[in-house]
N, C-alpha and C. Protein backbone atom coordinates (compact mmCIF):
# COMPACT_ATOMS: atom_id res chain seq x y z
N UNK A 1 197.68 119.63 5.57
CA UNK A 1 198.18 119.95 4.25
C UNK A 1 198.54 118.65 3.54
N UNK A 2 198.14 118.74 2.05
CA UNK A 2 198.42 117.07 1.37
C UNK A 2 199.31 117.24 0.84
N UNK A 3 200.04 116.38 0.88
CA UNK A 3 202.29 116.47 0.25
C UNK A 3 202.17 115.25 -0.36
N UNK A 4 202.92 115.81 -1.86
CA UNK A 4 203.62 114.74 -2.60
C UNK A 4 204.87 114.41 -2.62
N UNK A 5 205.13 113.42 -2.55
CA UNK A 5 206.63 112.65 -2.89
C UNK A 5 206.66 111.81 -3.71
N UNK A 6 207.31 111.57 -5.03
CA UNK A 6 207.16 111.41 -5.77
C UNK A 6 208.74 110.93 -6.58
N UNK A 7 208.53 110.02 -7.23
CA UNK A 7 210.27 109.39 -7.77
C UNK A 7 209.75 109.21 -9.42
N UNK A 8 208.49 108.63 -9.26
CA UNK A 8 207.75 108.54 -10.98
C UNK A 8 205.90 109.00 -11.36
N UNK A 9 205.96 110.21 -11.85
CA UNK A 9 204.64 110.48 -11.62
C UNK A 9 204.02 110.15 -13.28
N UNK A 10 203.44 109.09 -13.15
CA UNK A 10 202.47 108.45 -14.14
C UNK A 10 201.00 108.13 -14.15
N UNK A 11 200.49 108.04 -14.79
CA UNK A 11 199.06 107.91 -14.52
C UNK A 11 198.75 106.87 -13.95
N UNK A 12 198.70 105.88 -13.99
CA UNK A 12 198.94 104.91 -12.56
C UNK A 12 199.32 105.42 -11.64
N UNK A 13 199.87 105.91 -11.36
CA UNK A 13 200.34 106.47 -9.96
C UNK A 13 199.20 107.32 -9.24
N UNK A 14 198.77 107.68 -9.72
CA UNK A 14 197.87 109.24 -9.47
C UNK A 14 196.58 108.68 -9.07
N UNK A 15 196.32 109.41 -7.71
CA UNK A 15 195.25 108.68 -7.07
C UNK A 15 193.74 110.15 -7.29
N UNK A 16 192.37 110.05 -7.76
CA UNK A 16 192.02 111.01 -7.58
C UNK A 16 190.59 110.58 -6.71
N UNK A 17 190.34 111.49 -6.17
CA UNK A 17 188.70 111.63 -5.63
C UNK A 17 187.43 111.47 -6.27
N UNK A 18 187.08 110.32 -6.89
CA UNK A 18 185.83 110.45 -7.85
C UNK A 18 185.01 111.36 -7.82
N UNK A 19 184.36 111.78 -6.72
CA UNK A 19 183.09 112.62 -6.42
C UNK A 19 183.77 114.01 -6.80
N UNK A 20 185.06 114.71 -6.32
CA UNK A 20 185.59 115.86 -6.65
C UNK A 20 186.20 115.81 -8.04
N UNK A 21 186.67 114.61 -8.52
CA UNK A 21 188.13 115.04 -8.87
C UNK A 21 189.10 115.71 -9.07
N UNK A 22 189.32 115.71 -7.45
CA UNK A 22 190.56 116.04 -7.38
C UNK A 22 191.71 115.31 -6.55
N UNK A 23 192.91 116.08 -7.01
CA UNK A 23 194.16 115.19 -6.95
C UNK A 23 194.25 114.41 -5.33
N UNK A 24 194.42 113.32 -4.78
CA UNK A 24 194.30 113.17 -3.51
C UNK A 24 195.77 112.54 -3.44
N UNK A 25 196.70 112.22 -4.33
CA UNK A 25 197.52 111.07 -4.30
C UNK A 25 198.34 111.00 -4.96
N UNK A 26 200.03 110.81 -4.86
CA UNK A 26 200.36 110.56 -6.16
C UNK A 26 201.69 109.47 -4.93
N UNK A 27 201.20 107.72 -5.90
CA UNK A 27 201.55 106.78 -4.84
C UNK A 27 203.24 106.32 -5.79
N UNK A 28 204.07 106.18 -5.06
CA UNK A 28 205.10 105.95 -5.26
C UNK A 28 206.08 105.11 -4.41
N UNK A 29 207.20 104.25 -4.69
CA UNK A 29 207.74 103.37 -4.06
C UNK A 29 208.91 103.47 -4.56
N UNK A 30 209.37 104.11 -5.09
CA UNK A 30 211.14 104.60 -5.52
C UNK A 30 211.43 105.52 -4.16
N UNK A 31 211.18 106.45 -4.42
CA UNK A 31 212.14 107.73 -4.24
C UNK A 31 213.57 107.88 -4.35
N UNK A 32 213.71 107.74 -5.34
CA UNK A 32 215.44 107.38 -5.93
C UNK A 32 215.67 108.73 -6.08
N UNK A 33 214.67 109.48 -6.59
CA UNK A 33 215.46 110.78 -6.95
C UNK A 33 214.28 112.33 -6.21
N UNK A 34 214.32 111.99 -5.12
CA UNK A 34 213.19 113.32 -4.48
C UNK A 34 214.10 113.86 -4.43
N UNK A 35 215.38 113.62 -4.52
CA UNK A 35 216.29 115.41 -4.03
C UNK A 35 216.46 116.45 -4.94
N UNK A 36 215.87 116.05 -6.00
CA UNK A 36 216.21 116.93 -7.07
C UNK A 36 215.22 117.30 -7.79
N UNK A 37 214.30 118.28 -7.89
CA UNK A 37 213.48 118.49 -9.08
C UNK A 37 213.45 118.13 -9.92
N UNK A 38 214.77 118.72 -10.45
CA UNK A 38 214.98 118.83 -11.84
C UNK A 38 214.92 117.17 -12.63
N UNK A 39 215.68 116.22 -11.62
CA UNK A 39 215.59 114.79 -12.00
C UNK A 39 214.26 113.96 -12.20
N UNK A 40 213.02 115.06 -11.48
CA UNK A 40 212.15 114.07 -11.54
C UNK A 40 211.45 114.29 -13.19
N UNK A 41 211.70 115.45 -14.08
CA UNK A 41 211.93 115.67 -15.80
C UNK A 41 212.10 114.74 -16.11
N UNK A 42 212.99 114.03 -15.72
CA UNK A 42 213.78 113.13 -16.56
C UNK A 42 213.59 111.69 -16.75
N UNK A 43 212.28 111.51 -15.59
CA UNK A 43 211.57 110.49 -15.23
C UNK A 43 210.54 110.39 -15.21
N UNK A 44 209.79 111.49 -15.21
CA UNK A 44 208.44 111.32 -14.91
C UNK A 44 207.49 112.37 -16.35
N UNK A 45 206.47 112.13 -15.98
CA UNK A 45 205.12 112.86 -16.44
C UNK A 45 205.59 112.82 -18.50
N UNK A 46 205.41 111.34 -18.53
CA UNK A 46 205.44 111.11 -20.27
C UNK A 46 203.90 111.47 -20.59
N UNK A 47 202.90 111.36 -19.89
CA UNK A 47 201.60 111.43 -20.68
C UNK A 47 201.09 113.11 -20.38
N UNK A 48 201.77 114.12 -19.52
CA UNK A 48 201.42 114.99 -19.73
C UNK A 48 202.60 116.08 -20.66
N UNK A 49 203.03 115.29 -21.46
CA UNK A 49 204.12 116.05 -22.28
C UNK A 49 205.07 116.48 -21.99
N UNK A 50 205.44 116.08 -20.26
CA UNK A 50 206.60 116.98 -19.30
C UNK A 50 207.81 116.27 -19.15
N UNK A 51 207.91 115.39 -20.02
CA UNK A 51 209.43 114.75 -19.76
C UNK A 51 210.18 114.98 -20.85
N UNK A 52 211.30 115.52 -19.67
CA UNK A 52 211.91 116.41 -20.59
C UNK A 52 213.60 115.51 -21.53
N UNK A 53 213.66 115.35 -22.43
CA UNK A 53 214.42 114.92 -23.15
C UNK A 53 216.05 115.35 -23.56
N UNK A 54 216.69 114.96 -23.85
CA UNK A 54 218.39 115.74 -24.48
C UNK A 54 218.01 115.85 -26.03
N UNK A 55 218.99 116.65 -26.21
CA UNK A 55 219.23 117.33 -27.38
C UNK A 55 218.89 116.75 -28.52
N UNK A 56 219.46 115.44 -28.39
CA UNK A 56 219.69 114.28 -29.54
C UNK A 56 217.72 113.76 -29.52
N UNK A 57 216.88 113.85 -29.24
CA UNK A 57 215.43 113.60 -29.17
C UNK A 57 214.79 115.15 -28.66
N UNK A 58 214.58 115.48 -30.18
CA UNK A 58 213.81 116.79 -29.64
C UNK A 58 212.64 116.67 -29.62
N UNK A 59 212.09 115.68 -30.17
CA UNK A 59 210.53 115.31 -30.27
C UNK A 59 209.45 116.45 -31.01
N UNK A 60 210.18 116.88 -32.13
CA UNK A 60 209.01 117.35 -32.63
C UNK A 60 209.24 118.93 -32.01
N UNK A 61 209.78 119.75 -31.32
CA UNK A 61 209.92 120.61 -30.93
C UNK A 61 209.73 120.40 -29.25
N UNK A 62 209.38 119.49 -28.85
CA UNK A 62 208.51 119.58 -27.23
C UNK A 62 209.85 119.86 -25.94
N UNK A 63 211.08 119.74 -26.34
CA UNK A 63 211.81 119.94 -25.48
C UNK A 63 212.29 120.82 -25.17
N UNK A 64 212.09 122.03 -26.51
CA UNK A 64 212.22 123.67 -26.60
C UNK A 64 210.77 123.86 -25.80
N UNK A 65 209.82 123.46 -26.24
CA UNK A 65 208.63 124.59 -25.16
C UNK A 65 208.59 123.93 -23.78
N UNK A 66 209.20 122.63 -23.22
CA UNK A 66 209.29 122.32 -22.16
C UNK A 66 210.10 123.20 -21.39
N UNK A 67 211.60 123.48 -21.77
CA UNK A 67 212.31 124.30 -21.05
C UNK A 67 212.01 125.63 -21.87
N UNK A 68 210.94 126.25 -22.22
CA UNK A 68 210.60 127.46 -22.18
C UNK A 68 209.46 127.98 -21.63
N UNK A 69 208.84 126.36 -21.01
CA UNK A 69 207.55 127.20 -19.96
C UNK A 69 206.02 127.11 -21.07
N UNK A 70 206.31 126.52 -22.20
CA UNK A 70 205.31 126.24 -22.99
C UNK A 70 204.73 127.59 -24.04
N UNK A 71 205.73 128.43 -23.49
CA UNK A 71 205.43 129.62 -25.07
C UNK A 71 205.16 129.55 -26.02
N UNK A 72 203.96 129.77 -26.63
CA UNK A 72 204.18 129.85 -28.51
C UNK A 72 203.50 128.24 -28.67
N UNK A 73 202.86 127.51 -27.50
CA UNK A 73 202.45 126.05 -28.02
C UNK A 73 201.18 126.62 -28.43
N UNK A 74 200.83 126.05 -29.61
CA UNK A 74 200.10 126.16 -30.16
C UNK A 74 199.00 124.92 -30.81
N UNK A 75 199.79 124.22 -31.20
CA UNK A 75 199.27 122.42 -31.55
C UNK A 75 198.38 121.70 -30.44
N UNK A 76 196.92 121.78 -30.94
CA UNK A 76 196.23 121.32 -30.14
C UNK A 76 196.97 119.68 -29.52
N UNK A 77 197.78 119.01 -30.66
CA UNK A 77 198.06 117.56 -29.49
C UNK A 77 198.66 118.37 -28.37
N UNK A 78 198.86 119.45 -28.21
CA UNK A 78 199.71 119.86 -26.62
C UNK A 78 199.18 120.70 -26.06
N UNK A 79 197.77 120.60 -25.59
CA UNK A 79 196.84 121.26 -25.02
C UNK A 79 197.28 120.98 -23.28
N UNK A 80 197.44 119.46 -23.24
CA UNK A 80 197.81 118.64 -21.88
C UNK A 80 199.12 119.23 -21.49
N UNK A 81 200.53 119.01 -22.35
CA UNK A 81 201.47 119.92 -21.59
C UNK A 81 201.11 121.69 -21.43
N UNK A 82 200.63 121.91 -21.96
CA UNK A 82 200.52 123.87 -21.55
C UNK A 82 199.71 123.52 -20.58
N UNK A 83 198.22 122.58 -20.11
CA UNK A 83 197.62 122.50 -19.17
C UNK A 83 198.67 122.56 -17.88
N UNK A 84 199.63 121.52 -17.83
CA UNK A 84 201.11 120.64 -17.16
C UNK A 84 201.34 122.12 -16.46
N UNK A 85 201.64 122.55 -17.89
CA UNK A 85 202.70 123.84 -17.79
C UNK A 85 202.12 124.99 -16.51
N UNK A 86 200.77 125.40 -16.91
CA UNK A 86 200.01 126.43 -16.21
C UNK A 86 199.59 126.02 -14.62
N UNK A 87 199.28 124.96 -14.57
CA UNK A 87 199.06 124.32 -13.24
C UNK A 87 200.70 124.14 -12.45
N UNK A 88 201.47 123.85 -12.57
CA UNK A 88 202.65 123.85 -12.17
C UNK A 88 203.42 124.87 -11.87
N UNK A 89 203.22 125.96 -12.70
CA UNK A 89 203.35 127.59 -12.38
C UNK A 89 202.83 128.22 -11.49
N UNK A 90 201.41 128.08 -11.76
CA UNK A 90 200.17 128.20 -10.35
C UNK A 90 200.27 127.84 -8.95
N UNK A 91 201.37 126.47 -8.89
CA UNK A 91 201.37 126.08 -7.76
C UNK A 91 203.16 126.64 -7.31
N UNK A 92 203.65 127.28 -8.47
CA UNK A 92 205.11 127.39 -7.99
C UNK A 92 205.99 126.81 -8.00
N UNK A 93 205.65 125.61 -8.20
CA UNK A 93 206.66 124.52 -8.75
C UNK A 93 207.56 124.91 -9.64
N UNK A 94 209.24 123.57 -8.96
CA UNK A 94 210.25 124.43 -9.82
C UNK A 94 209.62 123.19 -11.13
N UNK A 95 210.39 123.78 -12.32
CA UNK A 95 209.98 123.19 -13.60
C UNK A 95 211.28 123.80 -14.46
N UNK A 96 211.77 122.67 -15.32
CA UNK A 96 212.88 122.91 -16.40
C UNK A 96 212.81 124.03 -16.73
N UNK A 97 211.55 125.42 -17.06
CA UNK A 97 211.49 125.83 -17.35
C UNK A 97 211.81 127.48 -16.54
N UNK A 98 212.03 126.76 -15.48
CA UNK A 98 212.28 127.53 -14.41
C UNK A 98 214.08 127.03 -13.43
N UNK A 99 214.27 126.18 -13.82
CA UNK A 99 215.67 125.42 -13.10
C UNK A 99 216.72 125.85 -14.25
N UNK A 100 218.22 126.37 -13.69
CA UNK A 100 219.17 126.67 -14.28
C UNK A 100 220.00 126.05 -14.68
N UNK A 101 220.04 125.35 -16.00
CA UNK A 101 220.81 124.29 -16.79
C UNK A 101 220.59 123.09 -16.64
N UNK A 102 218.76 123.75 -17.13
CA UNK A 102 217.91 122.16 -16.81
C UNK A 102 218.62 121.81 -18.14
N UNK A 103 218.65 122.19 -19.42
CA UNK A 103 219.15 121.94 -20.46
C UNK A 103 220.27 121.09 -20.88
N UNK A 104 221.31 121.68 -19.48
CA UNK A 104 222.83 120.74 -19.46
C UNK A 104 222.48 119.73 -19.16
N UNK A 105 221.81 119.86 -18.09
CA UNK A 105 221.72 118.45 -17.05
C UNK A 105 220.61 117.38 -17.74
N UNK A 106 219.79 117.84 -18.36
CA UNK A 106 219.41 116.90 -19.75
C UNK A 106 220.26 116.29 -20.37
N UNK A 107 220.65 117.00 -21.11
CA UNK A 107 221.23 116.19 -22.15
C UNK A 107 223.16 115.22 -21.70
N UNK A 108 223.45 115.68 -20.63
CA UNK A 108 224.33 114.77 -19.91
C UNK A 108 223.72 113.40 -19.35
N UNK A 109 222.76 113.56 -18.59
CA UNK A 109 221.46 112.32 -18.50
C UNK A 109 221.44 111.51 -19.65
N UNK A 110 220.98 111.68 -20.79
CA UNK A 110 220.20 111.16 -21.70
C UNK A 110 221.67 110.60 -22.54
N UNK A 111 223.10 111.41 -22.51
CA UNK A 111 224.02 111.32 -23.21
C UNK A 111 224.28 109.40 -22.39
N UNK A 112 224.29 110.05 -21.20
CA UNK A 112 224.69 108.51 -19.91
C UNK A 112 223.99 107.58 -20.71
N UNK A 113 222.11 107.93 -20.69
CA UNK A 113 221.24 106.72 -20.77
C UNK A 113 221.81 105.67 -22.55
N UNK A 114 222.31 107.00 -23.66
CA UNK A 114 222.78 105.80 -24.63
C UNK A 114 224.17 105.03 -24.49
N UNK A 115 224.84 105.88 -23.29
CA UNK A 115 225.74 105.00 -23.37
C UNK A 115 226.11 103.71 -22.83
N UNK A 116 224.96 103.71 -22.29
CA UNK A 116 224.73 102.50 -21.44
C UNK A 116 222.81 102.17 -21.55
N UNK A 117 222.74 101.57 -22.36
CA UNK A 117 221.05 100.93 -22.89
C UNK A 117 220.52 100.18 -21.81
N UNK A 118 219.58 100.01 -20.82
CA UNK A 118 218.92 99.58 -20.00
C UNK A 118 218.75 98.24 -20.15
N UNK A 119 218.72 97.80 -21.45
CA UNK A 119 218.32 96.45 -21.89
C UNK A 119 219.38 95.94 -22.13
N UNK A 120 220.64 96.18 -21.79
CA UNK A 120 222.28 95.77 -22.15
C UNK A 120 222.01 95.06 -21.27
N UNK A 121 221.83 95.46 -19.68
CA UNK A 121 221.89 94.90 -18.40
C UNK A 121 220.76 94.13 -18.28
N UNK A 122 220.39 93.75 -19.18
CA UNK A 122 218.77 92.53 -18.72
C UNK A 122 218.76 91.60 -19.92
N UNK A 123 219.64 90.14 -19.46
CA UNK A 123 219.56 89.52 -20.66
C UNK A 123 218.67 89.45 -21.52
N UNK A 124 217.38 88.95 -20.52
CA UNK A 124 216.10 88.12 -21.13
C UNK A 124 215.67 89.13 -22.32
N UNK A 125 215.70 90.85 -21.97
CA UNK A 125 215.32 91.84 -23.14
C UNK A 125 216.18 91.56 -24.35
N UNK A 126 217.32 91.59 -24.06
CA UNK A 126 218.50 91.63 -24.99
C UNK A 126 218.18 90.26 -25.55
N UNK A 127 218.16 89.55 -25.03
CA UNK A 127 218.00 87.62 -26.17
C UNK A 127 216.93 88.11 -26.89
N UNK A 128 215.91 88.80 -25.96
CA UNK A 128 214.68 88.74 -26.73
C UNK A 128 214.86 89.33 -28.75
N UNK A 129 215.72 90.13 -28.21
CA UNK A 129 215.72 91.28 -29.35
C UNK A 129 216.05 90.35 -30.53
N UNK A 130 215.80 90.99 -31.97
CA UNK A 130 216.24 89.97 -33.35
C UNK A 130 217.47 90.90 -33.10
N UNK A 131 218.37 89.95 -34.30
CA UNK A 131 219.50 90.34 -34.64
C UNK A 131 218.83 92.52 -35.10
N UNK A 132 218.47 91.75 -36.08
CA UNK A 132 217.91 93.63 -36.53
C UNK A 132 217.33 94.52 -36.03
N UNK A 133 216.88 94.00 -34.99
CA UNK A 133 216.36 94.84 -33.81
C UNK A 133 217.58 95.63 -33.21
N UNK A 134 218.48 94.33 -32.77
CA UNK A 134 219.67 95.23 -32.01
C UNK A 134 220.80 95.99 -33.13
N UNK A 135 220.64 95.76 -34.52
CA UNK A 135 221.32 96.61 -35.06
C UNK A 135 220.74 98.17 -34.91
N UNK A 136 219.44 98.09 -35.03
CA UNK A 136 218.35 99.46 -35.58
C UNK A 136 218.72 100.33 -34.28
N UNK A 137 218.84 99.32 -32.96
CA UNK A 137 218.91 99.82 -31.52
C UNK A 137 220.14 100.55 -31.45
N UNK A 138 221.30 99.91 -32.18
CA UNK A 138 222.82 100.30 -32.02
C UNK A 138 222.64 101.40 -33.29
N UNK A 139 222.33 101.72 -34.20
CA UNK A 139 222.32 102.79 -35.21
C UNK A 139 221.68 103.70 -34.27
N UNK A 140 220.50 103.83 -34.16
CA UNK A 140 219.86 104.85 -33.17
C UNK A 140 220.61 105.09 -32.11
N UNK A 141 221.21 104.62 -31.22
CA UNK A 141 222.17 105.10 -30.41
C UNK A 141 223.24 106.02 -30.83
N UNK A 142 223.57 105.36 -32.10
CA UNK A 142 224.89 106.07 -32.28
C UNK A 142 224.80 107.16 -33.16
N UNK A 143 223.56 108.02 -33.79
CA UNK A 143 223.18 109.06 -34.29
C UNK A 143 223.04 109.98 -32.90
N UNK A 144 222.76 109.17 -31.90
CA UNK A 144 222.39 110.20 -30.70
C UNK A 144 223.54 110.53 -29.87
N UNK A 145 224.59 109.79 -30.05
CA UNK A 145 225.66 109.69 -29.50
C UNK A 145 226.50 111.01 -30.40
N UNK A 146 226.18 110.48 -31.56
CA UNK A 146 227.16 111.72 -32.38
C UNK A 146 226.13 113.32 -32.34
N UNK A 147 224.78 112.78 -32.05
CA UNK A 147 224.29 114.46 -31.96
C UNK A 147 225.10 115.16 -30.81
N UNK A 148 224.76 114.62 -29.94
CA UNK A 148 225.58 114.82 -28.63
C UNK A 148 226.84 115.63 -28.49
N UNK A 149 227.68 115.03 -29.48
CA UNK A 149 229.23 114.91 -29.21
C UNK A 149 229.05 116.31 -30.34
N UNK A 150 228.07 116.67 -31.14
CA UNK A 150 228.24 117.60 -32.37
C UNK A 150 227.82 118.86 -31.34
N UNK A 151 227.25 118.54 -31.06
CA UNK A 151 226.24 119.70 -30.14
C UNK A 151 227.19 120.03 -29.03
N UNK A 152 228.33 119.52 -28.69
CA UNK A 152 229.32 120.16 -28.25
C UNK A 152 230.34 120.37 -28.31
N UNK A 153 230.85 120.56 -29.52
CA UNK A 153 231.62 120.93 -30.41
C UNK A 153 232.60 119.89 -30.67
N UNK A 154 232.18 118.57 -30.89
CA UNK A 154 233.16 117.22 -31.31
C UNK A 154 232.97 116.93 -32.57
């Protein structure tokens, strides 16, 4: 039987069988977060429409049909997540759309990720940035910060 483990599933990652293609692989060197399904949303699968976002980034609607299992998609650009969606069902996989307060546990994630910017902790990004860069960076944070705090009753 072929088993995935998996911490970031990206297209790089993904190994396939030329002659079949099919899936043979999905190569990874984290595993920071296999214990949790629900965490790997929150990390993984940006190119098949499956990463799932907080409140404050709804993207256009994609974070409602993510945690609804892809109902009602209709917009051919999201042919690839309902593909995501149907194959992942098929196989039983748990999926936001299927996990209980994938929703909370989103947007507490994503609340963490502005409050603390990835590039705070890495000078060389941060020097890199212009002055107006890191203003635009700190405004955008802090619209997401206050969606956040609105969206639960602050």
């Amino acid at each position: 039987m072929e088993t995935s483990v998996s911490g970031i599933t990206t297209l790089p990652n993904i190994l396939f069988d030329r002659s079949t293609n099919n899936l043979k692989a999905i190569v990874d060197f984290d595993f920071g977060h296999s214990g949790s399904p629900l965490t790997e949303y929150l990390y993984s699968f940006p190119e098949f429409y499956g990463l799932l976002l907080g409140v404050a980034e709804p993207m256009n609607g994609l974070r409602d049909l993510i945690l609804n299992g892809y109902t009602g998609a209709t917009r051919p650009s999201l042919v690839v997540g309902k593909t995501w969606e149907v194959a992942l069902a098929a196989e039983g996989a748990q999926r936001p759309s299927t996990i209980e307060g994938a929703d909370i546990v989103s947007d507490v994630w994503w609340l963490g990720q502005e409050l603390l910017q990835f590039h705070w902790m890495i000078p060389r990004l941060h020097e890199r940035m212009s002055a107006e860069d890191k203003e635009r960076s700190r405004n955008k944070s802090a619209m997401r910060l206050q969606t956040y705090l609105e969206h639960w009753g602050y």
